[in-house]
Protein backbone atom coordinates (compact mmCIF):
# COMPACT_ATOMS: atom_id res chain seq x y z
CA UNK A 1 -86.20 4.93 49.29
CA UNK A 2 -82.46 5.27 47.97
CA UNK A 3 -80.12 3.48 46.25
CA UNK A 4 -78.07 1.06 48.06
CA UNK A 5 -75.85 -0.33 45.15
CA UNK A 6 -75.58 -0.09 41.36
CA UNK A 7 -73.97 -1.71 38.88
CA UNK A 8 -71.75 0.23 35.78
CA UNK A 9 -74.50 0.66 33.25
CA UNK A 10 -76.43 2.74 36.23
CA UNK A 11 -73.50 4.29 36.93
CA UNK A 12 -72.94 5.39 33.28
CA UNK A 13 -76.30 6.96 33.15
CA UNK A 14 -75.28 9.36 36.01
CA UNK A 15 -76.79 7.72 38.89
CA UNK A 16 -74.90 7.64 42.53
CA UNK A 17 -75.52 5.06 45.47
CA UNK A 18 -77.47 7.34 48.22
CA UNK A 19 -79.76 8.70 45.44
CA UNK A 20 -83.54 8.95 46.28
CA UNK A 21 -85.01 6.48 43.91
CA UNK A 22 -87.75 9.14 43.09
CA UNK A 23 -84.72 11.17 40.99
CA UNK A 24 -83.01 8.01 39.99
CA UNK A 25 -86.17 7.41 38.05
CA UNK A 26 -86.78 10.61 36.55
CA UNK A 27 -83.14 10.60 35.21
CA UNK A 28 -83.58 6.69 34.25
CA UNK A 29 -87.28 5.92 33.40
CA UNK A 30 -86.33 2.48 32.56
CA UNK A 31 -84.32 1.91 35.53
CA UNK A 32 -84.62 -1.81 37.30
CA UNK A 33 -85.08 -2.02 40.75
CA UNK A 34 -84.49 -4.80 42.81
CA UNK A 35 -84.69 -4.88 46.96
CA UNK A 36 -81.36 -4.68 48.68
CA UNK A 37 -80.47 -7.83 50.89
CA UNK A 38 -78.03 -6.60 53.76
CA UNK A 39 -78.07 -9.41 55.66
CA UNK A 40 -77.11 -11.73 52.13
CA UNK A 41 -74.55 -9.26 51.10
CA UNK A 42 -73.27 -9.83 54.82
CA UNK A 43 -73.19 -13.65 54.48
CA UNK A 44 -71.71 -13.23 50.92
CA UNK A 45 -68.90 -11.22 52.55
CA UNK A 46 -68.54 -13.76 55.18
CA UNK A 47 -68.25 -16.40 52.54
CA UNK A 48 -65.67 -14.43 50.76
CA UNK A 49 -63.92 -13.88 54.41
CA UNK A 50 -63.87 -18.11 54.73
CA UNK A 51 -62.47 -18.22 51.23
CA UNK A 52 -59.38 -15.39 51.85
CA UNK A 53 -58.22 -17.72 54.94
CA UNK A 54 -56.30 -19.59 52.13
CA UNK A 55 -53.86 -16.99 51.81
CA UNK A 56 -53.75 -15.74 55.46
CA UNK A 57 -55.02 -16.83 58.66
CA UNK A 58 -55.84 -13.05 59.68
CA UNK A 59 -58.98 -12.20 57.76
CA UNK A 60 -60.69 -9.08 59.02
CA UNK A 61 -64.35 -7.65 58.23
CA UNK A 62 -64.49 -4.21 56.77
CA UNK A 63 -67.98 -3.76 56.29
CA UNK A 64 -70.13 -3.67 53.86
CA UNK A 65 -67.97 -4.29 51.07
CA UNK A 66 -64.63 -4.56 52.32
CA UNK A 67 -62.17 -7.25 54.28
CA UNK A 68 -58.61 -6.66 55.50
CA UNK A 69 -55.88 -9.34 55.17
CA UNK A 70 -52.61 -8.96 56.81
CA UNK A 71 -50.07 -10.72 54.55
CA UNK A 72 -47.22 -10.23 56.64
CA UNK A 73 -44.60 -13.01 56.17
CA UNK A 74 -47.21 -14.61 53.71
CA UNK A 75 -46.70 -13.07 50.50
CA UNK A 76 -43.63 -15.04 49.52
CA UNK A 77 -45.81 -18.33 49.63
CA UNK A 78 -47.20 -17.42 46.69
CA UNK A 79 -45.21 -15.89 44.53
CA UNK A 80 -44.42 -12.41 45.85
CA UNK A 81 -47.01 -9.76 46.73
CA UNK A 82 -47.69 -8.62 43.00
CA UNK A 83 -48.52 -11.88 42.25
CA UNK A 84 -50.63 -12.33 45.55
CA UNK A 85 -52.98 -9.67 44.32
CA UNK A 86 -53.32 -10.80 41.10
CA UNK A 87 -54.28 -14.01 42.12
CA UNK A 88 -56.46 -13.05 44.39
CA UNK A 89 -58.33 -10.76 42.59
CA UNK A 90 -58.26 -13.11 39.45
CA UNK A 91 -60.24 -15.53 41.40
CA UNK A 92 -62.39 -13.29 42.54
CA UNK A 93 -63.12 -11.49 39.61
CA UNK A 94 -63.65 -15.47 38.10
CA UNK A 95 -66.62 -15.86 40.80
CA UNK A 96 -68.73 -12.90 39.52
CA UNK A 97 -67.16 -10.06 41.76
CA UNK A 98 -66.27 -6.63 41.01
CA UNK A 99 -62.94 -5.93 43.36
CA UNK A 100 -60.81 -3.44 43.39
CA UNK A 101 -57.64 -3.78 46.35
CA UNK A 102 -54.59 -2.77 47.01
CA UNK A 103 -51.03 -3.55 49.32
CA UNK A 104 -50.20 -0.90 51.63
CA UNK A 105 -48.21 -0.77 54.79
CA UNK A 106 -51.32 0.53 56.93
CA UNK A 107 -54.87 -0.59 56.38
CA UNK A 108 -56.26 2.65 55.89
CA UNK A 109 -53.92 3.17 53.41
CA UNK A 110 -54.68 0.43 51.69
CA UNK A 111 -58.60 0.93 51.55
CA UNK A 112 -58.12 4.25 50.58
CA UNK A 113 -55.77 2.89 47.55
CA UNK A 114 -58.75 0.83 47.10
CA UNK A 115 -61.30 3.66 46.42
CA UNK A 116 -58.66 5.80 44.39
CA UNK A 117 -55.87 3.94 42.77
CA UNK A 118 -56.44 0.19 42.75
CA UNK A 119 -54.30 -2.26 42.41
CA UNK A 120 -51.25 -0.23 43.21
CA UNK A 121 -48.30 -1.76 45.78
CA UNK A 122 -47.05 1.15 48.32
CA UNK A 123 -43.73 0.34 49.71
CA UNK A 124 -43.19 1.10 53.26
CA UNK A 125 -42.42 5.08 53.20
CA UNK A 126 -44.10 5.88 50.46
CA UNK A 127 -47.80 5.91 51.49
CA UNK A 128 -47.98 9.85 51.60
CA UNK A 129 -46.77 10.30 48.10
CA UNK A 130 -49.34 7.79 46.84
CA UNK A 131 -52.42 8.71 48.71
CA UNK A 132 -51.78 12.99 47.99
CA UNK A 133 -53.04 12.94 44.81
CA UNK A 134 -56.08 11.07 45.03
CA UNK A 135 -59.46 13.12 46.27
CA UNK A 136 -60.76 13.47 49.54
CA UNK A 137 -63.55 11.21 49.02
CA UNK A 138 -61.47 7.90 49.16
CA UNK A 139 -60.59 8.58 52.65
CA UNK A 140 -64.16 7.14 53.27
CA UNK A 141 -65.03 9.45 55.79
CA UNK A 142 -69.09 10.87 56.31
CA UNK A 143 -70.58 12.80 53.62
CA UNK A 144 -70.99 16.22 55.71
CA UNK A 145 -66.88 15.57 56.03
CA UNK A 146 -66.21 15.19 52.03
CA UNK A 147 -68.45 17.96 51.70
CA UNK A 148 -66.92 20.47 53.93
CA UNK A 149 -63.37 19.42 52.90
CA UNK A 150 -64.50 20.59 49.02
CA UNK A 151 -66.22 24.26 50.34
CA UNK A 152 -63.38 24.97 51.77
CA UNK A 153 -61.49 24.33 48.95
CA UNK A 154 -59.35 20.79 49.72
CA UNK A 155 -59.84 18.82 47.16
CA UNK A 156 -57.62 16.19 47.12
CA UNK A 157 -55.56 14.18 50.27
CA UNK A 158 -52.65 16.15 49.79
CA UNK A 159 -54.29 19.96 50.22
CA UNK A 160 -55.89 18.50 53.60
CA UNK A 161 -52.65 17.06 54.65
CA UNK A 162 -50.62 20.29 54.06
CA UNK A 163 -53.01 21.82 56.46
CA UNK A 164 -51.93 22.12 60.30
CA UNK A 165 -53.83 19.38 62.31
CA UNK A 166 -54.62 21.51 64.75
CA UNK A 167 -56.82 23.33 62.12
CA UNK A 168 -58.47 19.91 60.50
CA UNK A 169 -59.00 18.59 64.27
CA UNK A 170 -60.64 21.79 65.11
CA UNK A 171 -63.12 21.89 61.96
CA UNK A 172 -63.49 18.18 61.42
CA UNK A 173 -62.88 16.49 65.01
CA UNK A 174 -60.25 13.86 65.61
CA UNK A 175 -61.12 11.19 64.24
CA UNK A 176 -61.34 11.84 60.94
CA UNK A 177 -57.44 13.81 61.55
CA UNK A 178 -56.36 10.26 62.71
CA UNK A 179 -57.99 8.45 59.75
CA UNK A 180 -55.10 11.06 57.69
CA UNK A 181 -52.53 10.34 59.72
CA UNK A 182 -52.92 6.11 58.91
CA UNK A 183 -53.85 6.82 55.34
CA UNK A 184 -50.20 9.12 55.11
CA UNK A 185 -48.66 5.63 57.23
CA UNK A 186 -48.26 7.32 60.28
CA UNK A 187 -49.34 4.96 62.64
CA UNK A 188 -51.94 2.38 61.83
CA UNK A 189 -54.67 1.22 63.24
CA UNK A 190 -54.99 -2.53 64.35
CA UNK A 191 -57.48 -4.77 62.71
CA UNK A 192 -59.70 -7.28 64.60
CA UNK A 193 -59.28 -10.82 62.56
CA UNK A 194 -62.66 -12.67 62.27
CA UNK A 195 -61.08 -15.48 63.90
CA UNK A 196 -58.40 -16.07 66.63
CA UNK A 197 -55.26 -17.26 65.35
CA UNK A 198 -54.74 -21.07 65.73
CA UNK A 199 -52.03 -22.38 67.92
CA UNK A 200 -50.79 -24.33 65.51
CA UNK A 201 -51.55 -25.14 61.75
CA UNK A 202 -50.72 -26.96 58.80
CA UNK A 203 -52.25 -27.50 55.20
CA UNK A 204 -51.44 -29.80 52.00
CA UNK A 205 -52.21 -27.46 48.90
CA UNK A 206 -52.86 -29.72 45.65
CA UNK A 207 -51.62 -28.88 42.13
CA UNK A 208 -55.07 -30.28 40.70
CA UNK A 209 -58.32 -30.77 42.85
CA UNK A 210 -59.08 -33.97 44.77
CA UNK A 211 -62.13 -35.50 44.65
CA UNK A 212 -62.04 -38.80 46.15
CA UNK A 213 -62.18 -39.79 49.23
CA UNK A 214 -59.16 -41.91 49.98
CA UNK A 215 -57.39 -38.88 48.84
CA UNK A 216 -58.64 -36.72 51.30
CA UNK A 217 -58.62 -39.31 54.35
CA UNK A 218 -54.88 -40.03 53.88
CA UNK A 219 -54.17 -36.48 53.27
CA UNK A 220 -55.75 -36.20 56.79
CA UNK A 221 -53.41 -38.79 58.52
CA UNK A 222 -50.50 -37.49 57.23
CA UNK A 223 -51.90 -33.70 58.51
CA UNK A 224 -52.51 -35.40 61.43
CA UNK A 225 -48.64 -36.72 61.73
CA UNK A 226 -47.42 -33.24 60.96
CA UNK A 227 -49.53 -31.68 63.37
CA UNK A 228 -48.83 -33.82 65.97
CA UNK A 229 -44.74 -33.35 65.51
CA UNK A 230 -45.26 -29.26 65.76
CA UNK A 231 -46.84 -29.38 69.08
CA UNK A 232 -44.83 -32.66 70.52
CA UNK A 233 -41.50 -29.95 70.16
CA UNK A 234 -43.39 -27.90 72.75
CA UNK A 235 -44.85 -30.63 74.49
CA UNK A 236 -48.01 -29.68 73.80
CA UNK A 237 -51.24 -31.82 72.85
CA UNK A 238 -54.80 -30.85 70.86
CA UNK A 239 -57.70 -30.32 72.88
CA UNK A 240 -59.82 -28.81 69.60
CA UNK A 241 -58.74 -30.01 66.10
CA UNK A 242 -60.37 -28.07 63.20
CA UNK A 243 -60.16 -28.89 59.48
CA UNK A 244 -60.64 -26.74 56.99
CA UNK A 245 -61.74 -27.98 52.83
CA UNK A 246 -61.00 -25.28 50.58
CA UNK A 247 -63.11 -26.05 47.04
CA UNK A 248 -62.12 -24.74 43.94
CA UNK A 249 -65.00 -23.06 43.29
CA UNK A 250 -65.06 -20.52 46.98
CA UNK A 251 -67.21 -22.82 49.10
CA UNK A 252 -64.90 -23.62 52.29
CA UNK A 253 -66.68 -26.43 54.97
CA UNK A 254 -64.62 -26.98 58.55
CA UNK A 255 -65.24 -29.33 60.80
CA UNK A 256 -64.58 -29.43 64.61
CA UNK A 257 -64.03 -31.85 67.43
CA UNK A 258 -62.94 -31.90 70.96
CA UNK A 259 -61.14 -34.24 73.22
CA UNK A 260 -61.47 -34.76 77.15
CA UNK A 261 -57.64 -34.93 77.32
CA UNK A 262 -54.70 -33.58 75.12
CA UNK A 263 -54.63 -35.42 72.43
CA UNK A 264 -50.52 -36.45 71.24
CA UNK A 265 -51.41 -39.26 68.86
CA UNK A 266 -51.91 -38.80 65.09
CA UNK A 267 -54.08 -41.98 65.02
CA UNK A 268 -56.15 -40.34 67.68
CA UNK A 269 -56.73 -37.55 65.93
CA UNK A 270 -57.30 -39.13 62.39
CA UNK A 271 -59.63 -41.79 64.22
CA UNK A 272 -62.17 -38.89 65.83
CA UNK A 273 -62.08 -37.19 62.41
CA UNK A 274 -63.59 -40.31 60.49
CA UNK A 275 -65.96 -40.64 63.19
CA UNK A 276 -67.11 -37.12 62.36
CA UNK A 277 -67.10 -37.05 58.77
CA UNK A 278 -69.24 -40.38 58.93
CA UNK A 279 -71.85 -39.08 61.40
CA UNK A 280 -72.47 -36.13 59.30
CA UNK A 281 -76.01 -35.12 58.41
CA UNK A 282 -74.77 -33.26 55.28
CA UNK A 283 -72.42 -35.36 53.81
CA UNK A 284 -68.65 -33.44 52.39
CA UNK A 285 -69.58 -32.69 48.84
CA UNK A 286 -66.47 -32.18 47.18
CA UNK A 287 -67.96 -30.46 44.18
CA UNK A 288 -65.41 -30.11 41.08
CA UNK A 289 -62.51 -30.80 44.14
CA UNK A 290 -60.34 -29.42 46.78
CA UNK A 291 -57.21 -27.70 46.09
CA UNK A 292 -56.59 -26.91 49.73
CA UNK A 293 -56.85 -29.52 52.96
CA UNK A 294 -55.60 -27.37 56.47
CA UNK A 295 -55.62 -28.85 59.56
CA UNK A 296 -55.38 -26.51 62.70
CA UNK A 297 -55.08 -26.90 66.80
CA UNK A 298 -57.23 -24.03 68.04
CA UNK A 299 -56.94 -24.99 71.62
CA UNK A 300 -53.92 -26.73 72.75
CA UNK A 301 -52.61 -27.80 76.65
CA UNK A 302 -49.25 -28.45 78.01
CA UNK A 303 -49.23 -32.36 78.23
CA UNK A 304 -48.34 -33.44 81.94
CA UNK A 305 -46.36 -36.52 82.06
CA UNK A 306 -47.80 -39.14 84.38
CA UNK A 307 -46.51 -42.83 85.42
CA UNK A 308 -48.79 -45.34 83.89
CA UNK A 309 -46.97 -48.64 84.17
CA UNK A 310 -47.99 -49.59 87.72
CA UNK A 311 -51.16 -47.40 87.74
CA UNK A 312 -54.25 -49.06 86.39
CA UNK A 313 -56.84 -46.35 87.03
CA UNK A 314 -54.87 -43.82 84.53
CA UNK A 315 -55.37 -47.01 81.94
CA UNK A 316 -58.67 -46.69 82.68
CA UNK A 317 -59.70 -43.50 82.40
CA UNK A 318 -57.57 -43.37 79.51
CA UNK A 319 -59.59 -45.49 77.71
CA UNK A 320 -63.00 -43.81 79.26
CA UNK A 321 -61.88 -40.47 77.46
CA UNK A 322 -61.09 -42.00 74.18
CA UNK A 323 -64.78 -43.77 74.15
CA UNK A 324 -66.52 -39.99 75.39
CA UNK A 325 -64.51 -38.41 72.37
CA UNK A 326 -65.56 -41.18 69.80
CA UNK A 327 -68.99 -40.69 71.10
CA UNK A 328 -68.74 -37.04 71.44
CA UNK A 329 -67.20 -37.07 67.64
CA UNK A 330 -70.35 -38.84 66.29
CA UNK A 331 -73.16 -37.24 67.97
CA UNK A 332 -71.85 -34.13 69.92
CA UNK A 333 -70.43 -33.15 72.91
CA UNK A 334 -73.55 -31.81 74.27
CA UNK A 335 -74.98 -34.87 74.07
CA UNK A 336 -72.54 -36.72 76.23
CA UNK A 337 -72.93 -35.38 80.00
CA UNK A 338 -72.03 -36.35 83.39
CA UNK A 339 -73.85 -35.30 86.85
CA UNK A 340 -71.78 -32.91 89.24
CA UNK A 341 -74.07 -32.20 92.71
CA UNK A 342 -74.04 -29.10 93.79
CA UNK A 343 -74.51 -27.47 97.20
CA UNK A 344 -77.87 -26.71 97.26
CA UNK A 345 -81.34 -28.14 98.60
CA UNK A 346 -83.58 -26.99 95.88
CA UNK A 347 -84.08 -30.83 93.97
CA UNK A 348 -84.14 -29.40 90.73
CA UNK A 349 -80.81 -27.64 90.85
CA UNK A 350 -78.77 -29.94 93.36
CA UNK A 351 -77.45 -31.71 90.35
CA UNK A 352 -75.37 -30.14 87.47
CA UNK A 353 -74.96 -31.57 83.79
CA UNK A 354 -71.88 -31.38 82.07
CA UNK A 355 -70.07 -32.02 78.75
CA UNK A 356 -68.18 -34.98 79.80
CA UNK A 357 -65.11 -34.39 77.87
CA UNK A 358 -64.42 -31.34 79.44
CA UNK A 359 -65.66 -32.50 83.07
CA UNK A 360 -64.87 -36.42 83.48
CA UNK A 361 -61.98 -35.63 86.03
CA UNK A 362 -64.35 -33.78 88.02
CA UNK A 363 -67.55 -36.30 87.86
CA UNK A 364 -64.76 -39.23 88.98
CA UNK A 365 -63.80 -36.92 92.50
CA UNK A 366 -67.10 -35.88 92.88
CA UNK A 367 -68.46 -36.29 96.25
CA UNK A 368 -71.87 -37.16 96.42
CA UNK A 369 -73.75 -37.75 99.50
CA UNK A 370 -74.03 -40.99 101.46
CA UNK A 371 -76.74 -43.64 101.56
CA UNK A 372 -76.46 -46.94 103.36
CA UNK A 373 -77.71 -49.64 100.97
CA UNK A 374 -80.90 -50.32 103.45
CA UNK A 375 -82.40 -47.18 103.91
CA UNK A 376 -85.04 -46.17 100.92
CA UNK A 377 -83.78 -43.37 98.44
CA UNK A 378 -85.28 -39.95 99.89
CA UNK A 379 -85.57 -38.76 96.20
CA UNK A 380 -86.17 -40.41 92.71
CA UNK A 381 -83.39 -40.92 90.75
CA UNK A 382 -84.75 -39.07 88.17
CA UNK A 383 -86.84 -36.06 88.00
CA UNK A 384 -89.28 -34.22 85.66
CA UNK A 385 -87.09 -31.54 83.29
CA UNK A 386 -90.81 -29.58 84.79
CA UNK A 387 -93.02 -30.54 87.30
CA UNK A 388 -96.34 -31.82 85.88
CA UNK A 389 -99.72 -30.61 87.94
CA UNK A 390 -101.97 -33.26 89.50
CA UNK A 391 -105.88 -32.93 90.38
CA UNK A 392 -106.35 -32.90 94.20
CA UNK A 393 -109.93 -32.91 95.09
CA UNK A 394 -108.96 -33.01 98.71
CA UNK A 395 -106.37 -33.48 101.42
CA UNK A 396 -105.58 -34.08 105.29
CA UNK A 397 -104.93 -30.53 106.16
CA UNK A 398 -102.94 -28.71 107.48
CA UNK A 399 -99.93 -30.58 106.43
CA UNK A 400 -101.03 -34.03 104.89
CA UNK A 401 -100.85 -35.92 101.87
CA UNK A 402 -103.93 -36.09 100.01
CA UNK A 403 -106.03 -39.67 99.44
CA UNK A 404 -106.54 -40.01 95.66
CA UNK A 405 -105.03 -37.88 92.80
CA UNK A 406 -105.62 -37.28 89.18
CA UNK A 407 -102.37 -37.43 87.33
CA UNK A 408 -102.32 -37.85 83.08
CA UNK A 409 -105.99 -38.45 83.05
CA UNK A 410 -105.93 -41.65 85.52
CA UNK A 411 -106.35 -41.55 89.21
CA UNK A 412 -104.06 -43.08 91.83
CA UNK A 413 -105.15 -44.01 95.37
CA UNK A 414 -102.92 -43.39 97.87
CA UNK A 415 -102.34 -46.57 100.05
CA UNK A 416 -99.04 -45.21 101.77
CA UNK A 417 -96.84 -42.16 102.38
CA UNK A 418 -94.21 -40.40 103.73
CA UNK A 419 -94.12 -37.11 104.52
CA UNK A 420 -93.82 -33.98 104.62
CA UNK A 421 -90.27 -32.91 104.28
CA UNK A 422 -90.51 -28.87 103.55
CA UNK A 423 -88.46 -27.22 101.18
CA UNK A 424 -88.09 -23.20 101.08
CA UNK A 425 -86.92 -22.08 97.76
CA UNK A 426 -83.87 -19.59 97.95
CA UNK A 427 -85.57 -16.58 99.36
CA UNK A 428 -82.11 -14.51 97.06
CA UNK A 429 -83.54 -15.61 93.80
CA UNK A 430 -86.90 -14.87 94.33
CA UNK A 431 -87.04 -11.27 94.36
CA UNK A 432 -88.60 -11.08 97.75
CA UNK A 433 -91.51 -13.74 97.87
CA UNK A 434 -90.26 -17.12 99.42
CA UNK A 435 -91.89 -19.85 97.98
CA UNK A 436 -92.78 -23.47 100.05
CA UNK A 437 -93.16 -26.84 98.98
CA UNK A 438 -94.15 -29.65 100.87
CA UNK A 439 -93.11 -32.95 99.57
CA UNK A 440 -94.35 -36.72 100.39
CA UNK A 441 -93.24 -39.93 99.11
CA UNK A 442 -96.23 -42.07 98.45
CA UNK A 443 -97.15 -45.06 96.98
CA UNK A 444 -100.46 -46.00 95.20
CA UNK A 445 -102.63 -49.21 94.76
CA UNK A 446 -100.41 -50.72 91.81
CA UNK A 447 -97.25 -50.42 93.99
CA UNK A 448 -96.48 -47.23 91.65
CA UNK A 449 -94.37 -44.99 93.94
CA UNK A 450 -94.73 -40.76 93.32
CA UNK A 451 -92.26 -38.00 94.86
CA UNK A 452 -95.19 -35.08 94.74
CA UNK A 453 -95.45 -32.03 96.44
CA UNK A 454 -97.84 -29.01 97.50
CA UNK A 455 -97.19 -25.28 96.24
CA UNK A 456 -97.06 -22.91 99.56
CA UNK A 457 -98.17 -23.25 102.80
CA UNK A 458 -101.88 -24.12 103.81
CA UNK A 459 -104.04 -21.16 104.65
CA UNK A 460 -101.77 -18.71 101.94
CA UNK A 461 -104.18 -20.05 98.96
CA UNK A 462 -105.53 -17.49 96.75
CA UNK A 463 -108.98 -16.96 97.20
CA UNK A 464 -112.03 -17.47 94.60
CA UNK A 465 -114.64 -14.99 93.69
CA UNK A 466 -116.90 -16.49 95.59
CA UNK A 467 -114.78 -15.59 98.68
CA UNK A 468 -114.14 -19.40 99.09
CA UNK A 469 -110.29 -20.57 99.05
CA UNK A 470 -109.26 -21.81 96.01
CA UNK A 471 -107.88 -25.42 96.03
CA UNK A 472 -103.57 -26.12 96.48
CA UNK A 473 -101.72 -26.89 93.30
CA UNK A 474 -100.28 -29.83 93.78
CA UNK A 475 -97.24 -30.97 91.44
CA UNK A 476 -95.40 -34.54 90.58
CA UNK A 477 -91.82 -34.26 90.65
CA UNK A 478 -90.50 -37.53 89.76
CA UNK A 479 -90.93 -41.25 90.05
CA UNK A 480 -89.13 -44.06 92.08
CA UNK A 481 -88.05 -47.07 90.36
């Protein structure tokens, strides 16, 4: 057992994180353990992550302690980059945190500034002379690194940099010579935002927190205007709106909905948001208020001009995908399908469900196949998600249908049926053993009609220990109306 973190009063007493908690205890009798919670120092830096996308929409995960922000072209909305990181770490600090950053041209830089000189600002240039001085150590590289670097006598950043590479590549492998090179800003080393950048976005900052909720719905319609005007200059429309409530006191809650079709309207947008923030389970709690309201386009599509005065179906399906997204809004798009057949005979697969927004121009051109309106339906129109067994006590064999079945604890004769029509399951998917099913349509006394089936072909049953075969399994697959 070591120590995974420690606060300053630990620290003080001349313990180190990585310390077996056997010596941390012989140096600190009266030392207070407590067991260390990766994953809710994980979700704690994620919050933290969801708060920092205030400032910057590329938020990037340096774990376990650490996040990157690129502030490029950002810094000047608030104040200047001095002012950035005070404000930033200010708040921070506020919440409970111990934080230590820094501004740098390259990220390694800046996390090593982090470790060794804090709150400094390197100007582009300058990251060499800042980073020399400070010891190896903050270049956060593995212990058996730090460790060698000291035997041999570099101590600090700046007696491993005025080494040859070619000597710290051959001791101490590449890597850690291109960790150097970013820390002294030569080259840098990308960072992989959290989140992909929106297409578009745009966000109402208050000067004091809003509460109510008028507030925040017409701060959403005039969002929704703004939004709508960036992406109509590139005749573009929404297909997934997200916003984004910024509390005063960290917590950040986003919402998201989809639309079947581009959506160009502000009141179209506005309208699918009230639908969500009224269907939701756990209501928006404002707490003590929001002091930032951002509404993004994620997902965006060129919108295709199309004639609409002389064409009623467009009006129609127009109006279709504004109902699927209001419904879609409320409960979920998961929850609002559509059937697409596919080419297949297996009955359980020869239909496909679909989220309708995304696949109601398919379902209308679908082409399923023909029935005239005399002839019975060969199959139900709906089937069991899984087929349920039935009790068979016996059958017309080889190939018949049997003459009374047990099915939920009641038995059905069999006055009528149809049958069989043999289905071989795709002998691809079934790693080698084809599997049979005979199916008959068949009605009972009541008039109750069954689509049922028998599992393999007769005289492949398993046989008992007795030596005797052992009876079919026979299956229900679905009803007729």
């Amino acid at each position: 057992m070591q120590i995974y973190a420690l606060d300053d009063k630990a620290a003080r007493c001349g313990l180190e994180t990585g310390q077996p908690l056997a010596n941390a205890r012989a140096i600190c009798p009266e030392l207070m353990v407590f067991d260390a919670d990766e994953v809710a120092d994980a979700k704690i830096l994620d919050d933290i992550a969801d708060w920092c996308d205030r400032f910057t929409p590329l938020v990037a995960l340096d774990p376990p302690h650490g996040l990157f922000l690129d502030i490029t072209g950002c810094a000047h909305l608030f104040g200047g980059e001095a002012a950035l990181l005070r404000m930033i770490c200010g708040a921070l600090t506020w919440q409970g945190f111990v934080v230590s950053a820094a501004i740098a041209s390259t990220s390694v830089c800046a996390r090593t500034l982090t470790r060794g000189s804090p709150g400094r600002i390197v100007k582009n240039g300058e990251e060499a002379e800042a980073v020399n001085p400070l010891p190896v150590s903050a270049l956060g590289a593995d212990a058996a690194i730090t460790t060698g670097l000291r035997r041999a006598g570099l101590k600090t950043i700046g007696d491993v940099a005025a080494r040859a590479p070619c000597e710290i590549t051959a001791r101490f492998g590449g890597d850690f010579t291109t960790r150097l090179a970013h820390a002294l800003g030569e080259g840098d080393a990308p960072i992989s935002p959290r989140k992909p950048l929106p297409d578009y976005i745009v966000e109402k900052r208050f000067a004091e927190p809003v509460t109510t909720e008028s507030v925040i719905s017409i701060t959403l319609s005039q969002l929704a205007h703004m939004l709508v005007a960036a992406m109509g200059k590139q005749g573009k429309g929404a297909r997934r709106l997200e916003a984004g409530f910024f509390r005063t006191d960290g917590a950040v809650r986003a919402i998201v909905v989809d639309t079947g079709q581009p959506a160009t309207k502000a009141q179209v947008i506005d309208r699918l948001f009230r639908e969500r923030l009224d269907a939701l389970n756990d209501p928006l709690d404002p707490g003590f208020g929001f002091d930032l309201i951002r509404l993004s386009a994620s997902r965006t599509e060129i919108v295709v001009q199309q004639q609409r005065d002389l064409d009623a179906n467009v009006h129609d399906n127009d109006k279709l995908a504004d109902l699927i997204d209001r419904i879609a809004a409320r409960i979920g798009g998961r929850r609002v399908i559509v059937h697409l057949p596919q080419d297949t005979h297996i009955p359980e697969r020869a239909v496909w469900t679909a989220p309708a927004q995304h696949h109601l121009a398919a379902s209308s051109q679908a082409a399923w196949p023909a029935r005239a309106e005399s002839e019975p339906p060969l199959r139900p129109l709906r089937l069991f998600e899984k087929p349920e067994p039935i009790k068979v006590p016996f059958a017309t064999v080889p190939d018949g249908p049997p003459h009374h079945f047990t099915w939920r604890r009641a038995v059905h004769a069999v006055v009528r049926a149809e049958g069989p029509e043999r289905i071989a399951m795709e002998w691809w998917k079934q790693n080698g053993e084809v599997l049979t099913r005979d199916y008959f349509r068949i009605e009972d006394e009541a008039g109750l009609r069954f689509w049922i089936y028998r599992d393999g072909l007769y005289g492949s049953e398993l046989v008992t220990e007795e030596g005797k075969p052992a009876p079919a399994n026979w299956f229900v697959h679905g009803l007729f109306a």
